[in-house]
ModelCIF file with pLDDT and N, C-alpha, C, O atoms, coordinates in Angstrom:
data_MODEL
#
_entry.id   MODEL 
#
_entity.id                         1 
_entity.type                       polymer 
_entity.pdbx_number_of_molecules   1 
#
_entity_poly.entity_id                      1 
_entity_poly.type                           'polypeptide(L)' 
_entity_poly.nstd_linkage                   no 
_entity_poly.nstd_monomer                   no 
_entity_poly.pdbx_seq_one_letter_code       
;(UNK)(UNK)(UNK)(UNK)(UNK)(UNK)(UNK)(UNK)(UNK)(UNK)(UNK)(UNK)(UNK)(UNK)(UNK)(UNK)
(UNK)(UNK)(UNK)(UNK)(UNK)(UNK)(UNK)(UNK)(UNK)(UNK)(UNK)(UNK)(UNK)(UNK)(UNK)(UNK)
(UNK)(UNK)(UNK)(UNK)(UNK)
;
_entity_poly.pdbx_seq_one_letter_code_can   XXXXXXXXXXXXXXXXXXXXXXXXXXXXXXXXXXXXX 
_entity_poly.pdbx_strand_id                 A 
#
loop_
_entity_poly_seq.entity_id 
_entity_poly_seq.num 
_entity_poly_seq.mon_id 
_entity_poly_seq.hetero 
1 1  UNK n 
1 2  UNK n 
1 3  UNK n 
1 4  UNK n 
1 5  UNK n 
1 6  UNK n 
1 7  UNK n 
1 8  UNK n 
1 9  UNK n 
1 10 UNK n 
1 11 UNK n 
1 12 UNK n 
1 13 UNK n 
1 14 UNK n 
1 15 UNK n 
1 16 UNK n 
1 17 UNK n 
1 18 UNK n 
1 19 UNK n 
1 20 UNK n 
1 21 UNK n 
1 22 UNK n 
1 23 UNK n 
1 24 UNK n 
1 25 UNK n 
1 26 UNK n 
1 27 UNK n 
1 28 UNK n 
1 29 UNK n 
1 30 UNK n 
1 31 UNK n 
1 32 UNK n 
1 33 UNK n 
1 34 UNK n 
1 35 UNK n 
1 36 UNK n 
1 37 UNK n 
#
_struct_asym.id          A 
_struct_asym.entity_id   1 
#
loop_
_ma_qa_metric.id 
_ma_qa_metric.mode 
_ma_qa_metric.name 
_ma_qa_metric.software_group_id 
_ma_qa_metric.type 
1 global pLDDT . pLDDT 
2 local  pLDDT . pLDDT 
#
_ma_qa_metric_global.metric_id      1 
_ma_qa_metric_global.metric_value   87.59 
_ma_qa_metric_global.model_id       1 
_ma_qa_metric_global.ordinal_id     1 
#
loop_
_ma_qa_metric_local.label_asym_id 
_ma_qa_metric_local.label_comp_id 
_ma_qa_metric_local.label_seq_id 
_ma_qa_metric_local.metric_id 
_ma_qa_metric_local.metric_value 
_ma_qa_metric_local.model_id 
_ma_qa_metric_local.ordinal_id 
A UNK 1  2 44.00 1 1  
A UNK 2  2 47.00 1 2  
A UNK 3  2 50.00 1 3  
A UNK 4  2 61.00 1 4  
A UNK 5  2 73.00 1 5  
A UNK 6  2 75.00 1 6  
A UNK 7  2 73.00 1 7  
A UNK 8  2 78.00 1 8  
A UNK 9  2 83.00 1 9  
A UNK 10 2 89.00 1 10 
A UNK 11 2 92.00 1 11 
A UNK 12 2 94.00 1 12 
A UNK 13 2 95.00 1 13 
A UNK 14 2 96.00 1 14 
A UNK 15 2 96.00 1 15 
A UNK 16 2 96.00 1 16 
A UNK 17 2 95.00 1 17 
A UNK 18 2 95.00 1 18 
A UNK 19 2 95.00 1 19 
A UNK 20 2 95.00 1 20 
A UNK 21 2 95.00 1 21 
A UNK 22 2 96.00 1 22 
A UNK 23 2 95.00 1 23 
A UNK 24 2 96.00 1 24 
A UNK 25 2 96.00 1 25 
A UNK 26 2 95.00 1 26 
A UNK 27 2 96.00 1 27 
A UNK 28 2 95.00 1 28 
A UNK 29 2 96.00 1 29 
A UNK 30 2 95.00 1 30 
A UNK 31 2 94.00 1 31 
A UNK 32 2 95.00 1 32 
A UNK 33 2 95.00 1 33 
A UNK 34 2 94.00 1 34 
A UNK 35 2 95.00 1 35 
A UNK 36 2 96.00 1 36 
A UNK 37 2 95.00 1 37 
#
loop_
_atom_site.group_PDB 
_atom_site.id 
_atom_site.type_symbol 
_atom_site.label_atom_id 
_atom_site.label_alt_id 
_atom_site.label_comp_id 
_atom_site.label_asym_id 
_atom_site.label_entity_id 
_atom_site.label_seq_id 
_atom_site.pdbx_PDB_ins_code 
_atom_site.Cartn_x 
_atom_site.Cartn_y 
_atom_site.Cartn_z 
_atom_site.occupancy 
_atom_site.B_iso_or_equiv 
_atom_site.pdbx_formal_charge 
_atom_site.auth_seq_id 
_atom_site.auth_comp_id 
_atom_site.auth_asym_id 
_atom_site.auth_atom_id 
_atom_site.pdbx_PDB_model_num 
ATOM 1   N N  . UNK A 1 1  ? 44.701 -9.737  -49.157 1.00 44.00 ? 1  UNK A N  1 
ATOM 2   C CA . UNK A 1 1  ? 44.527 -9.656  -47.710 1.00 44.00 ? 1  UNK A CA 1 
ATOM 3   C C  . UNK A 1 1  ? 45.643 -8.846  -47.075 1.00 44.00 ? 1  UNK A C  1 
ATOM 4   O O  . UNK A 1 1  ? 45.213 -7.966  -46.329 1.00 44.00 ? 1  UNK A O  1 
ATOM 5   N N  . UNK A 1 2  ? 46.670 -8.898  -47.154 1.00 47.00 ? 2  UNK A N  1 
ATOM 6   C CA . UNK A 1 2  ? 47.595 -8.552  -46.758 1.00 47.00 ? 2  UNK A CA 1 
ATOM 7   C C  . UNK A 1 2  ? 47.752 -6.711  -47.174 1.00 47.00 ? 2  UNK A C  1 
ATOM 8   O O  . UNK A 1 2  ? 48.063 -5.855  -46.345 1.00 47.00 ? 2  UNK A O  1 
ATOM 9   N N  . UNK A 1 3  ? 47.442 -6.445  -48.654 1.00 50.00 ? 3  UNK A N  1 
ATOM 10  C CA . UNK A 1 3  ? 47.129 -4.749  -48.485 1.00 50.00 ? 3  UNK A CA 1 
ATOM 11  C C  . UNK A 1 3  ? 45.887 -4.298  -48.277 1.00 50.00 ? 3  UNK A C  1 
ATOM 12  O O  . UNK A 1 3  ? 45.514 -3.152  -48.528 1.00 50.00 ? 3  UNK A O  1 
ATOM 13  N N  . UNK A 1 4  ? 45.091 -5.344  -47.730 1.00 61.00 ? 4  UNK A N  1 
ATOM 14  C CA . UNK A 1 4  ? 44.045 -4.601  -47.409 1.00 61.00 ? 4  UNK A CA 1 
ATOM 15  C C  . UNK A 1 4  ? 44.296 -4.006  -46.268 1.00 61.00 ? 4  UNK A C  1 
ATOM 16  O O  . UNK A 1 4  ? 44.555 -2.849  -46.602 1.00 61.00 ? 4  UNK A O  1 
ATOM 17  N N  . UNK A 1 5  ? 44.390 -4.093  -44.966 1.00 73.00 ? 5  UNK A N  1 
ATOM 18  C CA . UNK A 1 5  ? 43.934 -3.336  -43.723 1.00 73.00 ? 5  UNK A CA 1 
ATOM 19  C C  . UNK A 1 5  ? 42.506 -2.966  -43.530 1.00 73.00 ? 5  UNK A C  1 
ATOM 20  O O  . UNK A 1 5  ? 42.160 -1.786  -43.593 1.00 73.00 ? 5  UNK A O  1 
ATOM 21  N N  . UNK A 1 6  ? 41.799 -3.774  -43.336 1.00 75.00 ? 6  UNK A N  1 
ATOM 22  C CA . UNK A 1 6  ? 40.411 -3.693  -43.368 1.00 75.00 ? 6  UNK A CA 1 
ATOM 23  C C  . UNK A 1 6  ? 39.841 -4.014  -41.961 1.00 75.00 ? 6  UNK A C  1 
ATOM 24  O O  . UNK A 1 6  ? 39.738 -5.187  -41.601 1.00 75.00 ? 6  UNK A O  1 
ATOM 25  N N  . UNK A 1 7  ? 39.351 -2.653  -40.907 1.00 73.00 ? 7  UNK A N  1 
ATOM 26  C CA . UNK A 1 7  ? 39.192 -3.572  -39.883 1.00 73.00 ? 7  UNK A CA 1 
ATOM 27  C C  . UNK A 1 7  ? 38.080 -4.902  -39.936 1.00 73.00 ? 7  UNK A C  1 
ATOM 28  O O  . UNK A 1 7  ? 37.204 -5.126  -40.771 1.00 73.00 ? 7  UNK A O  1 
ATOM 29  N N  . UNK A 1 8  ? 38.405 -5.557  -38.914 1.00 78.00 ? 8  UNK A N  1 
ATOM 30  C CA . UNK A 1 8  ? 37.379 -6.443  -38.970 1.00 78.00 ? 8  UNK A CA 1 
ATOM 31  C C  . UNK A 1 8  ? 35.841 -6.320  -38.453 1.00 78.00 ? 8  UNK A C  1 
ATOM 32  O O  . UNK A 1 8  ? 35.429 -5.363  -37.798 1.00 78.00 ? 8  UNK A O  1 
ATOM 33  N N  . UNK A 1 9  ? 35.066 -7.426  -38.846 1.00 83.00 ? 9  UNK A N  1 
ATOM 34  C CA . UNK A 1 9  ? 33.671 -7.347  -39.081 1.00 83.00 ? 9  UNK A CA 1 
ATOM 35  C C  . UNK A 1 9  ? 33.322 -7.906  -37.427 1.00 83.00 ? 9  UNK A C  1 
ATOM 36  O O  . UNK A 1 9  ? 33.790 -8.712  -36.623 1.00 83.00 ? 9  UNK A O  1 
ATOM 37  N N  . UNK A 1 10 ? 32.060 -6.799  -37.521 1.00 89.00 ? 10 UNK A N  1 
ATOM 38  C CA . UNK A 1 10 ? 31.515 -6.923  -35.670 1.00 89.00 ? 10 UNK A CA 1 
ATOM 39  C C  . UNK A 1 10 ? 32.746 -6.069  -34.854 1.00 89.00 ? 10 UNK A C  1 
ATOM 40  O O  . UNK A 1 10 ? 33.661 -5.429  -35.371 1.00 89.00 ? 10 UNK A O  1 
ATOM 41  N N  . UNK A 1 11 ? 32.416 -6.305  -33.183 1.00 92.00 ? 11 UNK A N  1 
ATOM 42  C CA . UNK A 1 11 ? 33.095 -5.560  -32.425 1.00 92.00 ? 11 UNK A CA 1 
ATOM 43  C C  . UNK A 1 11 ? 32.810 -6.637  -31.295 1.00 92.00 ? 11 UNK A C  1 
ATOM 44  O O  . UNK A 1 11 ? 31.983 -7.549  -31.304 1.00 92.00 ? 11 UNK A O  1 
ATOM 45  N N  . UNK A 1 12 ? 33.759 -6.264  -30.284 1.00 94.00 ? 12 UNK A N  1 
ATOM 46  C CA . UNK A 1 12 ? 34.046 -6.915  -28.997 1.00 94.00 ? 12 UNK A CA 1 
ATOM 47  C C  . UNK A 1 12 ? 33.035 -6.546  -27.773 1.00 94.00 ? 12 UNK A C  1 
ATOM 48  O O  . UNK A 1 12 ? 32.517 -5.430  -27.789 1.00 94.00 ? 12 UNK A O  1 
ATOM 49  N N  . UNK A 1 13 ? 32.825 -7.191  -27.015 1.00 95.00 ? 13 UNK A N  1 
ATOM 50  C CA . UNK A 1 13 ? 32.376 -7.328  -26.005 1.00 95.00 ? 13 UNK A CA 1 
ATOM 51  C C  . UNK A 1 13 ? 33.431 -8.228  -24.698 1.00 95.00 ? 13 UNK A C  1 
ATOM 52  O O  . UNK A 1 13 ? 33.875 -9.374  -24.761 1.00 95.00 ? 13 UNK A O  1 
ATOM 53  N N  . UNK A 1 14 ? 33.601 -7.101  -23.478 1.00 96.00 ? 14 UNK A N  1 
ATOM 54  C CA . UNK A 1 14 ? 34.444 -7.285  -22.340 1.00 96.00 ? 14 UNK A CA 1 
ATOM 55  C C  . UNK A 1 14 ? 33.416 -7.671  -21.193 1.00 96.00 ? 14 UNK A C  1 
ATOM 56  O O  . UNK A 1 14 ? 32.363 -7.071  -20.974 1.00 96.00 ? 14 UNK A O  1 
ATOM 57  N N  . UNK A 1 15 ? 33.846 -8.660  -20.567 1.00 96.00 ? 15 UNK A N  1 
ATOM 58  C CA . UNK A 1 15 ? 33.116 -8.656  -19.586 1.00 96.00 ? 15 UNK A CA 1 
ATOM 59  C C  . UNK A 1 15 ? 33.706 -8.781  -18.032 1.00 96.00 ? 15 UNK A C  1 
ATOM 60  O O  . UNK A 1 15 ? 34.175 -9.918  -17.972 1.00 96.00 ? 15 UNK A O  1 
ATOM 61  N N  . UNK A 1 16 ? 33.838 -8.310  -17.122 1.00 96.00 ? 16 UNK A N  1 
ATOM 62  C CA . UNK A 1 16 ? 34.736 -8.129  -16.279 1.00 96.00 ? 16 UNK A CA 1 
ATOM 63  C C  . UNK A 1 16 ? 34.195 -9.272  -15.151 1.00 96.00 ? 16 UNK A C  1 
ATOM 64  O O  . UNK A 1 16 ? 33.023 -9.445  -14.818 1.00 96.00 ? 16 UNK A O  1 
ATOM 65  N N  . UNK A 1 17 ? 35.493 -10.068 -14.614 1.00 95.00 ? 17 UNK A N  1 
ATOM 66  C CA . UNK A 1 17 ? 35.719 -10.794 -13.840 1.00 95.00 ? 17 UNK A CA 1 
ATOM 67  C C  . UNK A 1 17 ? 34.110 -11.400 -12.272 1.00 95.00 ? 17 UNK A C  1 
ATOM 68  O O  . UNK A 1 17 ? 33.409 -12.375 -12.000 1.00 95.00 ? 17 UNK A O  1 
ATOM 69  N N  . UNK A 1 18 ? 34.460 -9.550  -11.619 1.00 95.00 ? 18 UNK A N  1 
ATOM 70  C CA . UNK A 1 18 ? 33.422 -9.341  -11.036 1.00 95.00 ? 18 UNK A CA 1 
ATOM 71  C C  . UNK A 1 18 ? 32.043 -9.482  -11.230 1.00 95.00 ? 18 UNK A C  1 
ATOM 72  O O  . UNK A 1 18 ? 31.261 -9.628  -10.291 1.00 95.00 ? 18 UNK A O  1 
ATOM 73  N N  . UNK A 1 19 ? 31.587 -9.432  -12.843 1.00 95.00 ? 19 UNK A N  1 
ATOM 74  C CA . UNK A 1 19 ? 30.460 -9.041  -13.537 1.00 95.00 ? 19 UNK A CA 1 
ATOM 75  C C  . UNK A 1 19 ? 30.430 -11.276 -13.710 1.00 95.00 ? 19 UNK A C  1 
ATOM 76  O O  . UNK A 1 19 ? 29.553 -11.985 -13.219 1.00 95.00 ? 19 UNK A O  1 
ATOM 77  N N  . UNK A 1 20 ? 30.864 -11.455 -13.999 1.00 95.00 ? 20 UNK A N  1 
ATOM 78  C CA . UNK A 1 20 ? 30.479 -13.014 -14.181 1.00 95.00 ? 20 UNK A CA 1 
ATOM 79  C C  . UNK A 1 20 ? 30.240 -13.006 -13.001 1.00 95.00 ? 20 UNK A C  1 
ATOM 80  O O  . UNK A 1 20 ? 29.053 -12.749 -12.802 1.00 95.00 ? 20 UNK A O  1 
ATOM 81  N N  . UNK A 1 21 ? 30.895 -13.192 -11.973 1.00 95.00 ? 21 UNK A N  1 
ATOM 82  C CA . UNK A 1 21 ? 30.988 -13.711 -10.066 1.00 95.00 ? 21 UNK A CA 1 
ATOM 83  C C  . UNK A 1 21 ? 28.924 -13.712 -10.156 1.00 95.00 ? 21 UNK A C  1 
ATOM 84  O O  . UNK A 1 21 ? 28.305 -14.605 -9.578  1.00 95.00 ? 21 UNK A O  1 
ATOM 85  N N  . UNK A 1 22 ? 28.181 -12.587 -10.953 1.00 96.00 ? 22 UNK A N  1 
ATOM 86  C CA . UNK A 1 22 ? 26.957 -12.240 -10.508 1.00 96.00 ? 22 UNK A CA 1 
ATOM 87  C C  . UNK A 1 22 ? 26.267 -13.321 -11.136 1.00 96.00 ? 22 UNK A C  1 
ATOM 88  O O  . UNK A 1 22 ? 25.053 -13.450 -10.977 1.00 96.00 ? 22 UNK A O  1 
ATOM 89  N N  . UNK A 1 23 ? 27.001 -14.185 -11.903 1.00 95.00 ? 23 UNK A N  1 
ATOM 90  C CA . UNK A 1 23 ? 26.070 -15.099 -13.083 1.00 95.00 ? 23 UNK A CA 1 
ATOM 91  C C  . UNK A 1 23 ? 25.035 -14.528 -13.482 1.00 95.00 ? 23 UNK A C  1 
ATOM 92  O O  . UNK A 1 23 ? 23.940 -14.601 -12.924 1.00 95.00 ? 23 UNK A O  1 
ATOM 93  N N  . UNK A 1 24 ? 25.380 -13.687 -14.843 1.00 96.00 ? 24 UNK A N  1 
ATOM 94  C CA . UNK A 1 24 ? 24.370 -12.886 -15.532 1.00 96.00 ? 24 UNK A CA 1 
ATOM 95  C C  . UNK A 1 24 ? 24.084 -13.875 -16.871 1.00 96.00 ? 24 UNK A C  1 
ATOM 96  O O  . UNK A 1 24 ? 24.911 -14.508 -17.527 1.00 96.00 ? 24 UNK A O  1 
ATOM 97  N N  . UNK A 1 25 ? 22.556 -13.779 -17.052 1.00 96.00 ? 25 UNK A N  1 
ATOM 98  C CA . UNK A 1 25 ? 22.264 -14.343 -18.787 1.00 96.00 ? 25 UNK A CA 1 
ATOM 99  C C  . UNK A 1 25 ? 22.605 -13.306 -19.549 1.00 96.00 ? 25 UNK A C  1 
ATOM 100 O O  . UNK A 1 25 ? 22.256 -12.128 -19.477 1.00 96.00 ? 25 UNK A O  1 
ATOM 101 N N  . UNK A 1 26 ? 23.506 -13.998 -20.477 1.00 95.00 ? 26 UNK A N  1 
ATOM 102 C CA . UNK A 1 26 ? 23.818 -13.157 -21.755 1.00 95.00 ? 26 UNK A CA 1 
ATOM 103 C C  . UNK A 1 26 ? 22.758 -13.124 -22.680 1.00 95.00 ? 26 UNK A C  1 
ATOM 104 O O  . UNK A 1 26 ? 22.433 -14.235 -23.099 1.00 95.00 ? 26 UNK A O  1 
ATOM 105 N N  . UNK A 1 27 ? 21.928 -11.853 -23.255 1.00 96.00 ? 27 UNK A N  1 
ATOM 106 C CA . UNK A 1 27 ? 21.164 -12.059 -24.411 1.00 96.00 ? 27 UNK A CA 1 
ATOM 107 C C  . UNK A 1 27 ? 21.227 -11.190 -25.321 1.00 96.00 ? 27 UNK A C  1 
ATOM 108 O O  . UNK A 1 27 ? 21.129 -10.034 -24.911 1.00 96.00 ? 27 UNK A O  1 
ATOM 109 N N  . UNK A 1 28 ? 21.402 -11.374 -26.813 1.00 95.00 ? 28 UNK A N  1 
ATOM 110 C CA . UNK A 1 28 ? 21.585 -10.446 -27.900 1.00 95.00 ? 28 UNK A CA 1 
ATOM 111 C C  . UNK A 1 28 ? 20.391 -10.650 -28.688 1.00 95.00 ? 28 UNK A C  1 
ATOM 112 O O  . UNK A 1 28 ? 19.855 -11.739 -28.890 1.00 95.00 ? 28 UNK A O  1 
ATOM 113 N N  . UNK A 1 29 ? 19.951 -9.336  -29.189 1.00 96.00 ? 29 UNK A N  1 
ATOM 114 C CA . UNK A 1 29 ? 19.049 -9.435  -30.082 1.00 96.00 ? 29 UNK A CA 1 
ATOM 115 C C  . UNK A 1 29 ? 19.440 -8.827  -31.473 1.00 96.00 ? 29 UNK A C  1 
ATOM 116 O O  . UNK A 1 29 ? 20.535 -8.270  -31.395 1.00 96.00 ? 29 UNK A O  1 
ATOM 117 N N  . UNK A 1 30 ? 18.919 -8.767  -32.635 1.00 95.00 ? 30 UNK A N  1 
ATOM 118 C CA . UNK A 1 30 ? 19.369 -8.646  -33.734 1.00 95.00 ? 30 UNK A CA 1 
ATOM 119 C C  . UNK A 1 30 ? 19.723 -9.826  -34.305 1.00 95.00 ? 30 UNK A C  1 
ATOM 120 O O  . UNK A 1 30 ? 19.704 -11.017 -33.993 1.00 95.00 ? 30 UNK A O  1 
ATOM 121 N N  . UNK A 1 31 ? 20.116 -9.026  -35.415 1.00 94.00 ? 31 UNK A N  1 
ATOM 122 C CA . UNK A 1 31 ? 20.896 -10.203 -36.485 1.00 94.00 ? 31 UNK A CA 1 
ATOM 123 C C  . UNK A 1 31 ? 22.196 -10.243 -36.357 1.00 94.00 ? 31 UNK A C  1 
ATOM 124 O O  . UNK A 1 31 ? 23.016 -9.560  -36.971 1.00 94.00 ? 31 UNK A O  1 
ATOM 125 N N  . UNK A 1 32 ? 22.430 -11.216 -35.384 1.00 95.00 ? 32 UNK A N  1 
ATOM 126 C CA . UNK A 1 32 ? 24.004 -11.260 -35.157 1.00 95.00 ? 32 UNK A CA 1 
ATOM 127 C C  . UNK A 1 32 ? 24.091 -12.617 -34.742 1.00 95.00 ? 32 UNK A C  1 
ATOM 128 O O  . UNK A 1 32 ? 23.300 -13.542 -34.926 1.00 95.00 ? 32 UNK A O  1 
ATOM 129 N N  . UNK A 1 33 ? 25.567 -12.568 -33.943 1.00 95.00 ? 33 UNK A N  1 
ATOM 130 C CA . UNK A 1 33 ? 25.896 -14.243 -33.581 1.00 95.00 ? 33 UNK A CA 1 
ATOM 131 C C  . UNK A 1 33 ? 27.023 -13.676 -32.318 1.00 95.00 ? 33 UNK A C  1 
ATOM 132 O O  . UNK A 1 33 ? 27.371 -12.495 -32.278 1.00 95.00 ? 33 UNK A O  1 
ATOM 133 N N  . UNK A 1 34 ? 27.490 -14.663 -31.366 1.00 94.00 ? 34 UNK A N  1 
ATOM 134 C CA . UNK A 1 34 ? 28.265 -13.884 -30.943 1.00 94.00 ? 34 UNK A CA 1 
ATOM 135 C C  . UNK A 1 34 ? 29.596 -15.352 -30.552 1.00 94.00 ? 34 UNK A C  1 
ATOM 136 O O  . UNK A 1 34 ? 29.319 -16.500 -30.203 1.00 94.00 ? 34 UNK A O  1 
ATOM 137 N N  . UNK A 1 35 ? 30.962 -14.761 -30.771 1.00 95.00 ? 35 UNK A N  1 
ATOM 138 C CA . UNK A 1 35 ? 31.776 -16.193 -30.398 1.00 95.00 ? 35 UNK A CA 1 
ATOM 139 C C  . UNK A 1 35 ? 32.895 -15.906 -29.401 1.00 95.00 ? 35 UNK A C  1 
ATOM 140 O O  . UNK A 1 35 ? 33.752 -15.034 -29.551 1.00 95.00 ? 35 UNK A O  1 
ATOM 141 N N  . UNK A 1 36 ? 32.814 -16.547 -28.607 1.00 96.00 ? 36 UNK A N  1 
ATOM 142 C CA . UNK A 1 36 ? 33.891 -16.479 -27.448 1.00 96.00 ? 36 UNK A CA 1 
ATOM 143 C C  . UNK A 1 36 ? 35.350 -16.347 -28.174 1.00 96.00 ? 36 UNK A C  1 
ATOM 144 O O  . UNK A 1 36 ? 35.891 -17.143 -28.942 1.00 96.00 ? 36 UNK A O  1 
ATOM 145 N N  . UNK A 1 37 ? 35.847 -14.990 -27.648 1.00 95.00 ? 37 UNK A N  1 
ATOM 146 C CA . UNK A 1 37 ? 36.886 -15.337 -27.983 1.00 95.00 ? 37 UNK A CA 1 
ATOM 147 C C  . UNK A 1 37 ? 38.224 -15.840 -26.767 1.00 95.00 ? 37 UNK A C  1 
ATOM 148 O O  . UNK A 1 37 ? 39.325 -16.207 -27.178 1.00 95.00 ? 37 UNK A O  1 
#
């Protein structure tokens, strides 16, 4: 682990402050999962 440098698996999602205030449903499709970070 340590010589690997491997980025990590999946990518981020930002969601800005303003953009909640609208209370939007989050929905993903695919084969994925998604976890608060």
């Amino acid at each position: 682990t340590l010589a690997c440098n491997c980025a990590e698996t999946g990518s981020p999602v930002e969601i800005a402050s303003s953009t909640l205030d609208r209370e939007p449903e989050l929905r993903l499709t695919g084969d994925a999962r998604l976890e608060c970070m």
